[in-house]
N, C-alpha and C. Protein backbone atom coordinates (compact mmCIF):
# COMPACT_ATOMS: atom_id res chain seq x y z
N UNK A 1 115.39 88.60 101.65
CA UNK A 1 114.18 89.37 101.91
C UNK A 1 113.98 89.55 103.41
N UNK A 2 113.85 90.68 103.81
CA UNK A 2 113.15 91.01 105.11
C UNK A 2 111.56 91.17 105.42
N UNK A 3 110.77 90.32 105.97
CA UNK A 3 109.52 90.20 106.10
C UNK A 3 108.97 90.07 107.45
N UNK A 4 107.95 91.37 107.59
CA UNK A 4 107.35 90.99 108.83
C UNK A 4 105.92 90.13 108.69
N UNK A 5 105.97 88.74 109.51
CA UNK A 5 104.85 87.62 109.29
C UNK A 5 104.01 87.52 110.43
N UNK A 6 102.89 87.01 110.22
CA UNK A 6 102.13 85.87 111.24
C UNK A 6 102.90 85.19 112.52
N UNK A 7 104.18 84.82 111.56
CA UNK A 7 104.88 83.78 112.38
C UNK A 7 106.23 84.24 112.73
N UNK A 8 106.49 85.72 112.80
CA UNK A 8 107.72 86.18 113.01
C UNK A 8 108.67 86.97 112.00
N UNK A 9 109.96 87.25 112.27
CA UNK A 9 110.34 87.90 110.96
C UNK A 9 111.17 86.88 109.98
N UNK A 10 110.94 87.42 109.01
CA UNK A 10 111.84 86.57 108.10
C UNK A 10 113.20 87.50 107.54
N UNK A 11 114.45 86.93 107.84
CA UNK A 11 115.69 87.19 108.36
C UNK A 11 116.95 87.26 106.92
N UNK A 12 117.26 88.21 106.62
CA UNK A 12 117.61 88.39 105.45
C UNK A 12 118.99 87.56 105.63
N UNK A 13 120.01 86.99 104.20
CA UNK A 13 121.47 86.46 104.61
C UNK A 13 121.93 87.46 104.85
N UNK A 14 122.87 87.37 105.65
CA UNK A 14 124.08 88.46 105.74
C UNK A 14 124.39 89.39 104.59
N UNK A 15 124.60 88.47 103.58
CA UNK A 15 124.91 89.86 102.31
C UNK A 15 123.98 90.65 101.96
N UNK A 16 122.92 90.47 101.93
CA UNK A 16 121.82 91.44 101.60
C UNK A 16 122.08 92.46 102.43
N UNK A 17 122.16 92.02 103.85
CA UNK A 17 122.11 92.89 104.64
C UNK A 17 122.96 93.89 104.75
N UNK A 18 124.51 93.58 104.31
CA UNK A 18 125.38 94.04 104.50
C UNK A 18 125.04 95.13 103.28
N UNK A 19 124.55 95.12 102.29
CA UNK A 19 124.44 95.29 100.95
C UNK A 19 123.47 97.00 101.65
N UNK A 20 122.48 96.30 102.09
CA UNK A 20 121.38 97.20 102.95
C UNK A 20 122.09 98.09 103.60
N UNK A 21 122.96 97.64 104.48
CA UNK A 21 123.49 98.61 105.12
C UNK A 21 124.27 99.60 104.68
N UNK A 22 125.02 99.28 103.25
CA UNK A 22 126.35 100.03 102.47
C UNK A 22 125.43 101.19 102.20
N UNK A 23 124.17 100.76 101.33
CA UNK A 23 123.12 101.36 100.88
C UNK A 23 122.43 102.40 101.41
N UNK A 24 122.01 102.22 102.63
CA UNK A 24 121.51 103.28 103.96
C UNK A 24 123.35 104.49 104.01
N UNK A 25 124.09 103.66 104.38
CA UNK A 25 124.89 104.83 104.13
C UNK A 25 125.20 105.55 103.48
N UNK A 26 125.15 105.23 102.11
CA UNK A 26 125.01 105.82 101.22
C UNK A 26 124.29 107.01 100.48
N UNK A 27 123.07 106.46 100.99
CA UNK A 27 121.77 107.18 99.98
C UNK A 27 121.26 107.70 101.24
N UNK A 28 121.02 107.63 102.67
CA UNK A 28 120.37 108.08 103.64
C UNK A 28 118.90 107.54 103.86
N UNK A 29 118.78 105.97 103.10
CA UNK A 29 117.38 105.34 102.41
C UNK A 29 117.68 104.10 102.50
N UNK A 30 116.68 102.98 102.33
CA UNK A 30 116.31 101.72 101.91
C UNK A 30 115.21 101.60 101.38
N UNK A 31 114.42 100.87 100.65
CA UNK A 31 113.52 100.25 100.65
C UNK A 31 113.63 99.32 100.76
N UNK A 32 112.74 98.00 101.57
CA UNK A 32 112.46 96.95 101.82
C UNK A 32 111.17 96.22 101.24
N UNK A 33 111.31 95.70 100.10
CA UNK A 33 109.92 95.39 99.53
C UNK A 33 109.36 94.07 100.22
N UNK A 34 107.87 94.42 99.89
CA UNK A 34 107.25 93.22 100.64
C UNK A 34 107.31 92.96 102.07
N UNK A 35 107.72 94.50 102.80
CA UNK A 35 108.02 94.20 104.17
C UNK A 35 106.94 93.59 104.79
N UNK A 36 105.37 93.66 104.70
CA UNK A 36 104.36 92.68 105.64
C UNK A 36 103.97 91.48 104.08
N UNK A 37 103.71 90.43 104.95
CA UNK A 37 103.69 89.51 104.37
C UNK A 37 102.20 89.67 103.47
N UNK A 38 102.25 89.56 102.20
CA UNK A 38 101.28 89.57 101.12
C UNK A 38 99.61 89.49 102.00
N UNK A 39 99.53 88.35 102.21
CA UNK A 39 98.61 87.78 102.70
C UNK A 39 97.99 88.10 103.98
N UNK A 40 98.97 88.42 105.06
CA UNK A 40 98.37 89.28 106.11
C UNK A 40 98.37 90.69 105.67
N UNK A 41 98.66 91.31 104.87
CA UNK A 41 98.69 93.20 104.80
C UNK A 41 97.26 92.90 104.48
N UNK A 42 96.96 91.97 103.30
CA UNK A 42 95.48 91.82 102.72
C UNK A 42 94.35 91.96 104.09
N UNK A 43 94.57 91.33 104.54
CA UNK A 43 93.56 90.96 106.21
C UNK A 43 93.62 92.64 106.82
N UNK A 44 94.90 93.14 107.03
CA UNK A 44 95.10 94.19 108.38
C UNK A 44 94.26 95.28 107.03
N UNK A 45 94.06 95.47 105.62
CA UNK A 45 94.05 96.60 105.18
C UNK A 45 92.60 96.40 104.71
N UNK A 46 91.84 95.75 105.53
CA UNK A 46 90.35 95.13 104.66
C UNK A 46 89.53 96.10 104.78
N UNK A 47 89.61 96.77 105.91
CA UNK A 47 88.62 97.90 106.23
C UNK A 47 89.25 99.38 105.71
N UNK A 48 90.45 99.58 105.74
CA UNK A 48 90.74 100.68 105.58
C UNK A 48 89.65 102.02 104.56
N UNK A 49 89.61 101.14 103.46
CA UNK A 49 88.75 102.29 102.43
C UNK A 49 87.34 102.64 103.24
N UNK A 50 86.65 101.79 104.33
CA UNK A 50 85.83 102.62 105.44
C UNK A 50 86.26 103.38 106.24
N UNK A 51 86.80 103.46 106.90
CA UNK A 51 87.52 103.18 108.12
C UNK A 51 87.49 104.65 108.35
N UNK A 52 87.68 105.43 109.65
CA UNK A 52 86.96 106.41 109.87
C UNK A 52 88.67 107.41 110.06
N UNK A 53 89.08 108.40 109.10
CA UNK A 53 90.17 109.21 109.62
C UNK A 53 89.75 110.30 109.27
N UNK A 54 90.44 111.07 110.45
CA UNK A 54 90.04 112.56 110.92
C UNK A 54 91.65 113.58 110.72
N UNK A 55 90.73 114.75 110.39
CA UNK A 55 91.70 115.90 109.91
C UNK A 55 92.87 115.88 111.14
N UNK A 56 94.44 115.54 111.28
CA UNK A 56 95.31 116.00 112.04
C UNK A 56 96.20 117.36 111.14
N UNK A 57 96.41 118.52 112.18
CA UNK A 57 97.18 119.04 111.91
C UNK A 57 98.34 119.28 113.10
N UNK A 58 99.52 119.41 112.24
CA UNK A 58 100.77 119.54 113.27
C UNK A 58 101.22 120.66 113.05
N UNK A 59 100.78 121.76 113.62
CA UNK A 59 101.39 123.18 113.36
C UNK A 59 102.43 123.66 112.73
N UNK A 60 102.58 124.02 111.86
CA UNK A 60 104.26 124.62 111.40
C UNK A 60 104.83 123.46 110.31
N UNK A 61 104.16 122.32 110.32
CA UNK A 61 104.75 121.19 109.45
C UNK A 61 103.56 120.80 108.60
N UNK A 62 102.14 120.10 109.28
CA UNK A 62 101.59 119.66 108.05
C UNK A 62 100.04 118.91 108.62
N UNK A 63 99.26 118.55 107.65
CA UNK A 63 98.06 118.30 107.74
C UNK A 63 97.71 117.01 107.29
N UNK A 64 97.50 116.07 107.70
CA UNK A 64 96.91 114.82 107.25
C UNK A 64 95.25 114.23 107.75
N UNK A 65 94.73 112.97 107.35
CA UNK A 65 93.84 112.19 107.57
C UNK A 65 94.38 111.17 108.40
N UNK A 66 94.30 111.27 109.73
CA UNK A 66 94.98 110.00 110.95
C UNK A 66 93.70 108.91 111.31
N UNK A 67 94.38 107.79 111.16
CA UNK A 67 92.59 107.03 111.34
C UNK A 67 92.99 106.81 112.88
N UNK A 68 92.15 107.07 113.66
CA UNK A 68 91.92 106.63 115.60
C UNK A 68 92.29 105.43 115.77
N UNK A 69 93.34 105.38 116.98
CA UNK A 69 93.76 104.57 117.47
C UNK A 69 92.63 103.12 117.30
N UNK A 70 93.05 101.69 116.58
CA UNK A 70 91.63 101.23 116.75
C UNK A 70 93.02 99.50 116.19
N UNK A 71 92.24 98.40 116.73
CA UNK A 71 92.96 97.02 116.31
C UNK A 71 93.90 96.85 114.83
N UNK A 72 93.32 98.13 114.33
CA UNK A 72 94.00 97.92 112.95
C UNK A 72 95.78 98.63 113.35
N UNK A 73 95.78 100.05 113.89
CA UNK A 73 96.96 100.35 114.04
C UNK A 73 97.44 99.65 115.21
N UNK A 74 97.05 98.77 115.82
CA UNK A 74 97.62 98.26 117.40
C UNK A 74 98.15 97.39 116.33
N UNK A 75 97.77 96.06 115.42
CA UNK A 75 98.25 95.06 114.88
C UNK A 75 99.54 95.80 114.11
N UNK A 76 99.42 96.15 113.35
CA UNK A 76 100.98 97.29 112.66
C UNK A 76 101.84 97.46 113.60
N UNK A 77 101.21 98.30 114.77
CA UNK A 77 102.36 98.26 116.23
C UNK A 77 103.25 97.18 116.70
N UNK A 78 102.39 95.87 117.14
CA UNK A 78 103.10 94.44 117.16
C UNK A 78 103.94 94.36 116.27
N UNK A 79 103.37 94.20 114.67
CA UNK A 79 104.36 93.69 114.08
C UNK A 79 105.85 94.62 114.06
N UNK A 80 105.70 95.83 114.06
CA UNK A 80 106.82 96.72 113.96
C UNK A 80 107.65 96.62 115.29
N UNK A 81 106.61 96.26 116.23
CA UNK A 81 107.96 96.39 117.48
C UNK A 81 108.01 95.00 117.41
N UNK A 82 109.32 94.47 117.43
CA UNK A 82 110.23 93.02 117.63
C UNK A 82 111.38 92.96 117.67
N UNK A 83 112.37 92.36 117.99
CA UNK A 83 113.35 92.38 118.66
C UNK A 83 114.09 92.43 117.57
N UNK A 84 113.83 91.14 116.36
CA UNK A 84 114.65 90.71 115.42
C UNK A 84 114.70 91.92 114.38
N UNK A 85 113.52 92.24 114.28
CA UNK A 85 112.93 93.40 112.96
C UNK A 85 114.09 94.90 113.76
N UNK A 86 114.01 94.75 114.86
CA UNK A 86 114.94 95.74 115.54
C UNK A 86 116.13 95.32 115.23
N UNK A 87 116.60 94.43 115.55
CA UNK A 87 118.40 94.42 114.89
C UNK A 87 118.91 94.55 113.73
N UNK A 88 117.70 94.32 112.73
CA UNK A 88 117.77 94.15 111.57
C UNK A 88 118.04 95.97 111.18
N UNK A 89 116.83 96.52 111.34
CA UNK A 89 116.93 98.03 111.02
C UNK A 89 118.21 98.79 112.07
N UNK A 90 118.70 98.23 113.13
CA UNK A 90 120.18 98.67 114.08
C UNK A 90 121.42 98.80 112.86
N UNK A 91 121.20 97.43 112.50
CA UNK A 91 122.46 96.92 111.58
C UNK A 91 122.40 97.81 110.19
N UNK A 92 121.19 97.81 109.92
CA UNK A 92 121.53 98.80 108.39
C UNK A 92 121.72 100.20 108.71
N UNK A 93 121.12 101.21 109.66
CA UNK A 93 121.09 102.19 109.94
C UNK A 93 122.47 103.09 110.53
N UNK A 94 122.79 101.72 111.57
CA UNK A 94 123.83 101.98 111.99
C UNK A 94 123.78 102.89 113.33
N UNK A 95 122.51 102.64 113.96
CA UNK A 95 121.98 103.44 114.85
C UNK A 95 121.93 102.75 116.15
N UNK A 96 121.71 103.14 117.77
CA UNK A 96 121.91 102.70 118.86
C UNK A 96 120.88 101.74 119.30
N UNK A 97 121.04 101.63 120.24
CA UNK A 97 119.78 100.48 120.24
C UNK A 97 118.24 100.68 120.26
N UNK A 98 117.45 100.03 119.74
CA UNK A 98 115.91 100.40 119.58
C UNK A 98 115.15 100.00 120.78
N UNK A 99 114.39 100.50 121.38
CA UNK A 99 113.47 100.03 122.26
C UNK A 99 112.04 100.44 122.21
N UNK A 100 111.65 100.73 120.45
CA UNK A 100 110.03 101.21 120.76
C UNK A 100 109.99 101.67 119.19
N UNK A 101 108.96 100.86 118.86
CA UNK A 101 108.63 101.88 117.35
C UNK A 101 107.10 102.75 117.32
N UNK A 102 107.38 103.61 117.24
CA UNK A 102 105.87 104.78 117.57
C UNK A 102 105.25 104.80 116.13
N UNK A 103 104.09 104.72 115.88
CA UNK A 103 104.25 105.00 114.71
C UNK A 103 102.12 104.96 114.43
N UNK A 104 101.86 105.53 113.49
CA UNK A 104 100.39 105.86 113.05
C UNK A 104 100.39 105.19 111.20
N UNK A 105 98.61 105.35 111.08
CA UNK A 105 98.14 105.26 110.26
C UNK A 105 97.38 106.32 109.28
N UNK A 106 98.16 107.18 108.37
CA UNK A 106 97.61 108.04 107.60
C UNK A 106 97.41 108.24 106.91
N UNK A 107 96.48 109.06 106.08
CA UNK A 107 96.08 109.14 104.54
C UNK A 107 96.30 110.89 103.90
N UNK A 108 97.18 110.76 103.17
CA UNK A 108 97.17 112.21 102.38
C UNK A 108 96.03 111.71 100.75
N UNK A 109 95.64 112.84 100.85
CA UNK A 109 94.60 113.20 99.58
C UNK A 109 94.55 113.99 98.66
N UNK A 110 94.14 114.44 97.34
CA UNK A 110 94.30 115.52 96.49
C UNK A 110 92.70 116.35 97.41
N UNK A 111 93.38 117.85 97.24
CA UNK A 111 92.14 118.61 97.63
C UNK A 111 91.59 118.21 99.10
N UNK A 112 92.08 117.84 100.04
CA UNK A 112 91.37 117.76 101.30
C UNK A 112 92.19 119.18 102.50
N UNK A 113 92.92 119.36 102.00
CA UNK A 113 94.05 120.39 103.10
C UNK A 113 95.06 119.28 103.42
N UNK A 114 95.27 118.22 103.00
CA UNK A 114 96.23 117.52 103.45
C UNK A 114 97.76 118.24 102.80
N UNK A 115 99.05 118.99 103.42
CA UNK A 115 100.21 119.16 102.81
C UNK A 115 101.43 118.49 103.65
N UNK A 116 102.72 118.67 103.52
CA UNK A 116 103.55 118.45 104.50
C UNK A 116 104.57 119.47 104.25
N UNK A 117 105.33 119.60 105.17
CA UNK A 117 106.53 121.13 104.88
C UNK A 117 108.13 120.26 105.08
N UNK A 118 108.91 121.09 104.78
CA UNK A 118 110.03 120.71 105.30
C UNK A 118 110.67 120.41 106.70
N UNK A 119 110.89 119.40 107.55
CA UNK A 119 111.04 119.10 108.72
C UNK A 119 112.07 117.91 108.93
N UNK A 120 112.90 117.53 110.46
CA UNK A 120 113.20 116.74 110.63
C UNK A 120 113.69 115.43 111.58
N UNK A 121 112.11 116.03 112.15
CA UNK A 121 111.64 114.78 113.27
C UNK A 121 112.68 114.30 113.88
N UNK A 122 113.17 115.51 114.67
CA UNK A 122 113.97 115.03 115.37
C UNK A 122 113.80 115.74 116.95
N UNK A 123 113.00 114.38 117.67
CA UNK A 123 112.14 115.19 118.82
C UNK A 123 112.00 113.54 119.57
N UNK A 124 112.94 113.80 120.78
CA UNK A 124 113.06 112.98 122.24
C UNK A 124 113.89 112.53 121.66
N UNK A 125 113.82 111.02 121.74
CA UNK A 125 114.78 109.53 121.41
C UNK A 125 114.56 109.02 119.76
N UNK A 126 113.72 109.92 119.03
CA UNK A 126 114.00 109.20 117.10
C UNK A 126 114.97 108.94 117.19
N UNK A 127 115.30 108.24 115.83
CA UNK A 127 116.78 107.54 115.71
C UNK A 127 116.66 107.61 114.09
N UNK A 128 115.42 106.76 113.69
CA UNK A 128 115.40 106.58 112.39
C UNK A 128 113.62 106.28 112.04
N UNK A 129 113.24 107.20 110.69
CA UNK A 129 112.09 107.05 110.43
C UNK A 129 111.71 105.61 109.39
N UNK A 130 110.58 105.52 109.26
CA UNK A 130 110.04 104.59 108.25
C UNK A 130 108.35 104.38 107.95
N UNK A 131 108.29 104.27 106.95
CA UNK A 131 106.90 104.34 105.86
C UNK A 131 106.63 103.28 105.76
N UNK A 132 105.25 102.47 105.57
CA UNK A 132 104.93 101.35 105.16
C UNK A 132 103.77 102.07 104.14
N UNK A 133 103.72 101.41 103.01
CA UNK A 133 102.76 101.74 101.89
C UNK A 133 101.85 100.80 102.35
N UNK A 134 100.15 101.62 102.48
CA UNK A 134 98.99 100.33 102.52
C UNK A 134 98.24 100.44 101.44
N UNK A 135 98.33 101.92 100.08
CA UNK A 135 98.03 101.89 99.27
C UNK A 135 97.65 100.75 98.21
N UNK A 136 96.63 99.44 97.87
CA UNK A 136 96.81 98.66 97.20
C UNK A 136 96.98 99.31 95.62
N UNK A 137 96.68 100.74 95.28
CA UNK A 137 96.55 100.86 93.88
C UNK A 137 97.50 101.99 94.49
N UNK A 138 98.30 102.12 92.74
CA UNK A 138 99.49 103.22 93.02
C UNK A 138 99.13 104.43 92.86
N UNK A 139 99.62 105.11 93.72
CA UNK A 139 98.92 107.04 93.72
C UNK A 139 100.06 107.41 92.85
N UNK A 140 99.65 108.94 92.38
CA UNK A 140 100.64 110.09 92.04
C UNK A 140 101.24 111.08 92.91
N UNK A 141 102.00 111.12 92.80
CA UNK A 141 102.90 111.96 93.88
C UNK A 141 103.28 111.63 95.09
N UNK A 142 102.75 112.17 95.87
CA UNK A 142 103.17 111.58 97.22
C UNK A 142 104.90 111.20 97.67
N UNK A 143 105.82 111.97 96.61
CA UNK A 143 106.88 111.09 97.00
C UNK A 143 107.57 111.82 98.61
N UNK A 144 108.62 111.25 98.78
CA UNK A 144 109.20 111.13 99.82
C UNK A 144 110.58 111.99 99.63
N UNK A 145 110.69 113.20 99.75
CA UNK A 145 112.25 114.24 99.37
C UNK A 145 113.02 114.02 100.61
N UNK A 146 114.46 113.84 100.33
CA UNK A 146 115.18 114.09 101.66
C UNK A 146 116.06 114.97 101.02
N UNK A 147 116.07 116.59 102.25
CA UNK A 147 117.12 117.48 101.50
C UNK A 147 118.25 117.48 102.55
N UNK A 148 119.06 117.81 102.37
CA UNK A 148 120.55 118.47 103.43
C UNK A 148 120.47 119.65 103.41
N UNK A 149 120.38 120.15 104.57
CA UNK A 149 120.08 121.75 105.44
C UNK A 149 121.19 122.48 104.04
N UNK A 150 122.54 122.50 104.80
CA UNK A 150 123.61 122.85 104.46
C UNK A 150 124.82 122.27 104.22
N UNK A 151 125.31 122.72 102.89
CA UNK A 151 124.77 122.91 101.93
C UNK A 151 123.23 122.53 101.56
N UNK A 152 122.08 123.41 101.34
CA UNK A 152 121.35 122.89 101.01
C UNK A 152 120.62 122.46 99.06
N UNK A 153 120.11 120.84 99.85
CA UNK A 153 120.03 119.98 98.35
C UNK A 153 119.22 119.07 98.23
N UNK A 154 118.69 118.60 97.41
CA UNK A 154 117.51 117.99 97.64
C UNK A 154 118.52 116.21 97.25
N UNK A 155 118.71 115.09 98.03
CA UNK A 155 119.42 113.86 97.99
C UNK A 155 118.43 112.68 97.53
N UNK A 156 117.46 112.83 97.60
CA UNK A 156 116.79 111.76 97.21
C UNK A 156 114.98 111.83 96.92
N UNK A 157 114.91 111.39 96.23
CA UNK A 157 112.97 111.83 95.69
C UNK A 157 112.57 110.18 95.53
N UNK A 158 111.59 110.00 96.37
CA UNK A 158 111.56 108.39 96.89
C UNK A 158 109.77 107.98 96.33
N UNK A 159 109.51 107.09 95.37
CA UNK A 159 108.55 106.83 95.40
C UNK A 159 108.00 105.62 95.54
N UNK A 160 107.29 105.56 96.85
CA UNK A 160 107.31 103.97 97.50
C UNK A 160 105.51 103.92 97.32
N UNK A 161 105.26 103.01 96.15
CA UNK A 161 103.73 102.70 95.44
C UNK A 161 103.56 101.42 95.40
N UNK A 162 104.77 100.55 96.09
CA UNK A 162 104.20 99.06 96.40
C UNK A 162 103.52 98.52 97.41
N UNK A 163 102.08 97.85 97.25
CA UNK A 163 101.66 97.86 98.38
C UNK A 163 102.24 97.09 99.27
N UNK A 164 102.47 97.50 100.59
CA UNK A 164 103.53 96.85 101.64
C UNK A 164 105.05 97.16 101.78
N UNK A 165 105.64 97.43 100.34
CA UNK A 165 106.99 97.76 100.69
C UNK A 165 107.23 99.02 101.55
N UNK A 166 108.19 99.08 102.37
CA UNK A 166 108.94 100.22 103.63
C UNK A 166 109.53 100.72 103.20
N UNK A 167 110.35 102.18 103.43
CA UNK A 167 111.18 102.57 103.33
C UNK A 167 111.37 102.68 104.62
N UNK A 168 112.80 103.01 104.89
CA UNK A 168 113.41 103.50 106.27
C UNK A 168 114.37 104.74 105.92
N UNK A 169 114.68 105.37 106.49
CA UNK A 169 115.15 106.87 106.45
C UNK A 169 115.80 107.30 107.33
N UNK A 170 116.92 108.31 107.28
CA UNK A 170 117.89 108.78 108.41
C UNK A 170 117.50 109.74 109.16
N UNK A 171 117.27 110.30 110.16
CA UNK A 171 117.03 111.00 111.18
C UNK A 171 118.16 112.07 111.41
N UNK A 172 118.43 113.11 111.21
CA UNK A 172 119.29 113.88 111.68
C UNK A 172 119.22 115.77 111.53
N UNK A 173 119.86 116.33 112.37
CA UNK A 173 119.46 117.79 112.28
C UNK A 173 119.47 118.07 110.96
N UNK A 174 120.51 117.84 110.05
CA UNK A 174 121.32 118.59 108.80
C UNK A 174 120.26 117.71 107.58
N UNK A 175 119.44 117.34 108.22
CA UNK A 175 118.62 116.15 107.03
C UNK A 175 116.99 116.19 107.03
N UNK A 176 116.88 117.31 106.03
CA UNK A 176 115.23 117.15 106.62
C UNK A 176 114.16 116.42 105.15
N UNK A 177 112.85 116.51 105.69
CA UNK A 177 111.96 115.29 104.72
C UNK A 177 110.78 116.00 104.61
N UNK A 178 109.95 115.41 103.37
CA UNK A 178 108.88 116.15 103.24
C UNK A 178 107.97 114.90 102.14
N UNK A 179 106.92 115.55 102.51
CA UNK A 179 105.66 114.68 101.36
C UNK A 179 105.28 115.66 100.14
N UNK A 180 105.14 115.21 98.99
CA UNK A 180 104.90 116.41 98.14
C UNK A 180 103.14 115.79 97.68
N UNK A 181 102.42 116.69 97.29
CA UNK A 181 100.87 116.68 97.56
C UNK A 181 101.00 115.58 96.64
N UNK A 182 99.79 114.73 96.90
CA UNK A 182 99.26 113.26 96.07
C UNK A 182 98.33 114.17 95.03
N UNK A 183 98.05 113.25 93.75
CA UNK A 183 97.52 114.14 92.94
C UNK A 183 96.84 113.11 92.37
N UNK A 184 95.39 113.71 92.15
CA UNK A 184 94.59 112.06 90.99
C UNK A 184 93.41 112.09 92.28
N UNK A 185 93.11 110.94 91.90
CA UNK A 185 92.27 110.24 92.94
C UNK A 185 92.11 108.97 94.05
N UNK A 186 93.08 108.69 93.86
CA UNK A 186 93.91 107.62 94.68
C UNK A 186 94.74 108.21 95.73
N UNK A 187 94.22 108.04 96.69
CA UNK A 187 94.83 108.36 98.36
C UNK A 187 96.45 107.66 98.43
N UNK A 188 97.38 108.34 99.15
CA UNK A 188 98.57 107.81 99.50
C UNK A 188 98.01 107.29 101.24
N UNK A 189 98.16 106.21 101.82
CA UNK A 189 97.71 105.69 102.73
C UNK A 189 99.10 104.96 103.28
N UNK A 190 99.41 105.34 104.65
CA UNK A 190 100.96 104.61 105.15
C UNK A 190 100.43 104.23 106.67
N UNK A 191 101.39 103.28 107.09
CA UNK A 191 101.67 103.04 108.56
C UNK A 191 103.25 104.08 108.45
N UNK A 192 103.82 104.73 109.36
CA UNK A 192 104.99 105.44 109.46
C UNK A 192 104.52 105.98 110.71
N UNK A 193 106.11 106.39 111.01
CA UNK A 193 106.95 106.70 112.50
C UNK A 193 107.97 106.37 112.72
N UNK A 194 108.28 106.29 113.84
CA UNK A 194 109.92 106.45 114.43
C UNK A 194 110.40 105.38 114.94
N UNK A 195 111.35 104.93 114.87
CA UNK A 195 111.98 104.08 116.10
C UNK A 195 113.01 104.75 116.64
N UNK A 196 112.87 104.62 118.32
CA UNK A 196 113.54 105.33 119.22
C UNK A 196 113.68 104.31 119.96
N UNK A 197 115.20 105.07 120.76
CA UNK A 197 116.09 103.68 121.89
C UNK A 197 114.98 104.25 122.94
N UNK A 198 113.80 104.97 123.25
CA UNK A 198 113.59 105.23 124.75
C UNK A 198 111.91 105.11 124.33
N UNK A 199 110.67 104.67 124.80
CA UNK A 199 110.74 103.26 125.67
C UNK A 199 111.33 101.82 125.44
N UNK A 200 111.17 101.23 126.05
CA UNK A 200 111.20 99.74 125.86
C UNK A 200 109.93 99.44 125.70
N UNK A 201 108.75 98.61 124.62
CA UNK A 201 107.98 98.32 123.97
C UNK A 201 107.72 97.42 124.66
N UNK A 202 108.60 96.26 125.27
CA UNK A 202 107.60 95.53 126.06
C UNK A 202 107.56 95.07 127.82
N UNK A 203 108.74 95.95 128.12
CA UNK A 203 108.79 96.60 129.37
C UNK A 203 107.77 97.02 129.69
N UNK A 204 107.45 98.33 128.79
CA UNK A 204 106.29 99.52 128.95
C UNK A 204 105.00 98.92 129.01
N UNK A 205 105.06 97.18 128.33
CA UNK A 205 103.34 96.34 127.97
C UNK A 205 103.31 95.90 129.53
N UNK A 206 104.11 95.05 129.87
CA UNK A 206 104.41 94.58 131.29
C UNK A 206 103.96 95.26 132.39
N UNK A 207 104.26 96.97 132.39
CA UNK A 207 104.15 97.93 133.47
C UNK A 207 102.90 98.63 133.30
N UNK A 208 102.43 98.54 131.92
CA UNK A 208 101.08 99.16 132.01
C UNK A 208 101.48 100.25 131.71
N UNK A 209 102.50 100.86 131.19
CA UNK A 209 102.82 102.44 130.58
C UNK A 209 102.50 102.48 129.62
N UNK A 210 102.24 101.83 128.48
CA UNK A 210 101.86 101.78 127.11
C UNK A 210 100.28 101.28 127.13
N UNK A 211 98.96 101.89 126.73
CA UNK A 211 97.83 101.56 126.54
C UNK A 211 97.50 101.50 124.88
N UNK A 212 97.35 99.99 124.63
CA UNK A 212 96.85 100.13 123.21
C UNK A 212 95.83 100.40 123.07
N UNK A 213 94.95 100.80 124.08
CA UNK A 213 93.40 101.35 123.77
C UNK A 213 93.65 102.67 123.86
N UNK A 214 94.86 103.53 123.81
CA UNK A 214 94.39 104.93 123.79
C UNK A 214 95.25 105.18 122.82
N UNK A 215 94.68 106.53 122.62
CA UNK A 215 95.64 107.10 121.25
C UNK A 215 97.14 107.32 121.33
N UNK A 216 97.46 107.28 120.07
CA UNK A 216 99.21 107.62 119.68
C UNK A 216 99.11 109.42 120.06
N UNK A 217 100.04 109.49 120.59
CA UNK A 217 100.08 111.34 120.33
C UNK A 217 101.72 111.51 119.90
């Protein structure tokens, strides 16, 4: 099991990993269940069903509910940027080195304007994407498509409804991703973003280039 804790990560054996990694090559996917530890997701996700998110739209791609930069997405930030949790996702991905995971807190909804289009985030230093489910009850829809440009095909239809489990995902021109609308009444709610080799995460804390009091853009 791969787990991000209180007390650090918890470090899968080699074969899993190796297993993980065959797997990512394979499918262009993982899931990692139980990636935050039971008991702290409970704590970081206490407020969420208040919690104040506002209409984002990203022109040309898609519309969500982003909740404002606030202790809840700074704590997700920590845990996602770490050194170990970084070698770990290097080794399965098969990707260069990590130095920064960017990443937000959002909510798609039935009926709000929330959609997503076909795209494939591939903008500065990405490398490789990933989802954290904070959903405690399971939504409809919401899954996760990865198609191939050309030939184009739809490779994988991903539905990640455990609360806490990750997926991680491949990054590349010929590979694009999409959300398909949530349906019901139960919100799809994620931490997701990128990990990229360019900043360094705690270089950038050191120098004062990174402000966790201001927003993600």
């Amino acid at each position: 099991m791969i787990q991000l804790t209180r007390s650090g990560t918890v470090l899968p054996d080699s074969g899993e990993l190796m297993r993980l990694r065959d797997e990512f090559q394979r499918e262009c996917w993982v899931r990692l269940p139980q990636l935050i530890e039971p008991a702290l997701l409970e704590v970081l996700c206490s407020g969420l069903e208040q919690a104040d998110f506002r209409p984002r739209v990203d022109k040309g791609i898609g519309a969500e509910l982003c909740l404002e930069f606030c202790r809840t997405v700074a704590s997700f930030s920590f845990l996602a940027n770490n050194h170990q949790f970084f070698e770990i996702v290097k080794t399965i991905a098969g990707c260069d080195r990590i130095g920064y995971f960017l990443g937000r807190v959002y909510r798609l909804m039935e009926g709000n304007g929330c959609y997503d289009s076909w795209h494939n985030d591939i903008v500065g230093t990405r490398m490789v994407g990933m989802s954290i489910n904070l959903s405690p009850r399971p939504y409809s829809g919401g899954l996760l498509l990865l198609r191939q440009r050309k030939p184009e095909r739809v490779v994988a239809e991903i539905a990640n409804t455990g609360f806490g489990d990750g997926v991680i995902f491949r990054l590349e021109s010929n590979l694009e991703h999409r959300i398909t609308d949530v349906e019901g009444s139960v919100s799809r709610t994620v931490f997701a973003g990128w990990f990229q080799s360019q900043p360094d995460f705690l270089s950038c804390l050191k120098e004062g280039q990174i402000d966790l009091h201001a927003k993600l853009t």
